[in-house]
C-alpha atoms as a PDB file:
ATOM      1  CA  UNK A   1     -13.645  -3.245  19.151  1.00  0.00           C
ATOM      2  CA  UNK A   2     -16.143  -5.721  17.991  1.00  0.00           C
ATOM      3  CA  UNK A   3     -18.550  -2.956  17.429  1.00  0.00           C
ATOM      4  CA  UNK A   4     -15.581  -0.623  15.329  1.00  0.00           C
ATOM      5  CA  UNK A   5     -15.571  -3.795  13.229  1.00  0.00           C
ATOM      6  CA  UNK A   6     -19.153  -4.360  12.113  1.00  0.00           C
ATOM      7  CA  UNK A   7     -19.279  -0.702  11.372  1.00  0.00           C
ATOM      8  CA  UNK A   8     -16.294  -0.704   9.169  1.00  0.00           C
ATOM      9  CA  UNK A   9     -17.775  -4.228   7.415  1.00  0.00           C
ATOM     10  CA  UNK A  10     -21.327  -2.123   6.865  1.00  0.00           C
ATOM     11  CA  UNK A  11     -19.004   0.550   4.800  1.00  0.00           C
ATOM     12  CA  UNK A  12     -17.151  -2.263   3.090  1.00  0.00           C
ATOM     13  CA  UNK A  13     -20.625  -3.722   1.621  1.00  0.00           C
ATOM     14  CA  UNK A  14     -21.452   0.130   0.397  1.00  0.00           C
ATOM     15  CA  UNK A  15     -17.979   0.401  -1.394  1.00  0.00           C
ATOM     16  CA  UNK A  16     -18.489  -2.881  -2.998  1.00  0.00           C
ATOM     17  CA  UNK A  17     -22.124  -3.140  -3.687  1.00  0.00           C
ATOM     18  CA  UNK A  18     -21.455  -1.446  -7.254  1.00  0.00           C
ATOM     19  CA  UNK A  19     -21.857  -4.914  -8.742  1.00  0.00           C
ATOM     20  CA  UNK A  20     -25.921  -5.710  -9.367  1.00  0.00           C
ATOM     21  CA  UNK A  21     -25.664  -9.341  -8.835  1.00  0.00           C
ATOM     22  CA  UNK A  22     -24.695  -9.127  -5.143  1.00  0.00           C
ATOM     23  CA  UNK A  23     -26.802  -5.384  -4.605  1.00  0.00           C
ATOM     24  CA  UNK A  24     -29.733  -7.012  -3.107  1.00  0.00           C
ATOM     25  CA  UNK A  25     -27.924  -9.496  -0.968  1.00  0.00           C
ATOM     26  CA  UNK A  26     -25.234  -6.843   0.468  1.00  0.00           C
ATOM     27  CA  UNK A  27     -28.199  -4.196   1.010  1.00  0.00           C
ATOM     28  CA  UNK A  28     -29.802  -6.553   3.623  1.00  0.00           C
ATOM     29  CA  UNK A  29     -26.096  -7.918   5.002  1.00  0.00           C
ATOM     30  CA  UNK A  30     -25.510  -3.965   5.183  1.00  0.00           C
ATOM     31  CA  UNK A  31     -28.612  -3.182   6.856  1.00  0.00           C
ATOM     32  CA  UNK A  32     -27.931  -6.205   9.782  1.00  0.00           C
ATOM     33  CA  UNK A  33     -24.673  -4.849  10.136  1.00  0.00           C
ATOM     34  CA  UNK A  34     -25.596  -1.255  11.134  1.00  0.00           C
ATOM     35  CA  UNK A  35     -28.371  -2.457  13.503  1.00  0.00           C
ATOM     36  CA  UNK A  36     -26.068  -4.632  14.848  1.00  0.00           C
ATOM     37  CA  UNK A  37     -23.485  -2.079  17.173  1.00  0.00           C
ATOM     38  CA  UNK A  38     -26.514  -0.220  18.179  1.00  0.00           C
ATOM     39  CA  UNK A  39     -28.502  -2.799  19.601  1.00  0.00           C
ATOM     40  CA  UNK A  40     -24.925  -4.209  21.319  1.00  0.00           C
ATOM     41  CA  UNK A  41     -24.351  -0.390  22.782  1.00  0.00           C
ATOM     42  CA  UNK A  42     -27.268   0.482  23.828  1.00  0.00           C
END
């Protein structure tokens, strides 16, 4: 479940990383939060 959720908040940054300001910030957050529920299932 924990995993399901990291992987929806990774979408949730691309949906909402329209906004320049926070682009840079959310394309790292996004980034950490796909690595994330691989390196927990594997």
């Amino acid at each position: 479940m924990f995993i399901e959720r990291l992987i929806e908040l990774s979408a949730y940054c691309a949906l909402i990383q329209g906004n320049y300001e926070w682009k840079a910030v959310l394309t790292k957050v996004r980034a950490a939060l796909t690595l994330y529920p691989e390196q927990l299932s594997g």
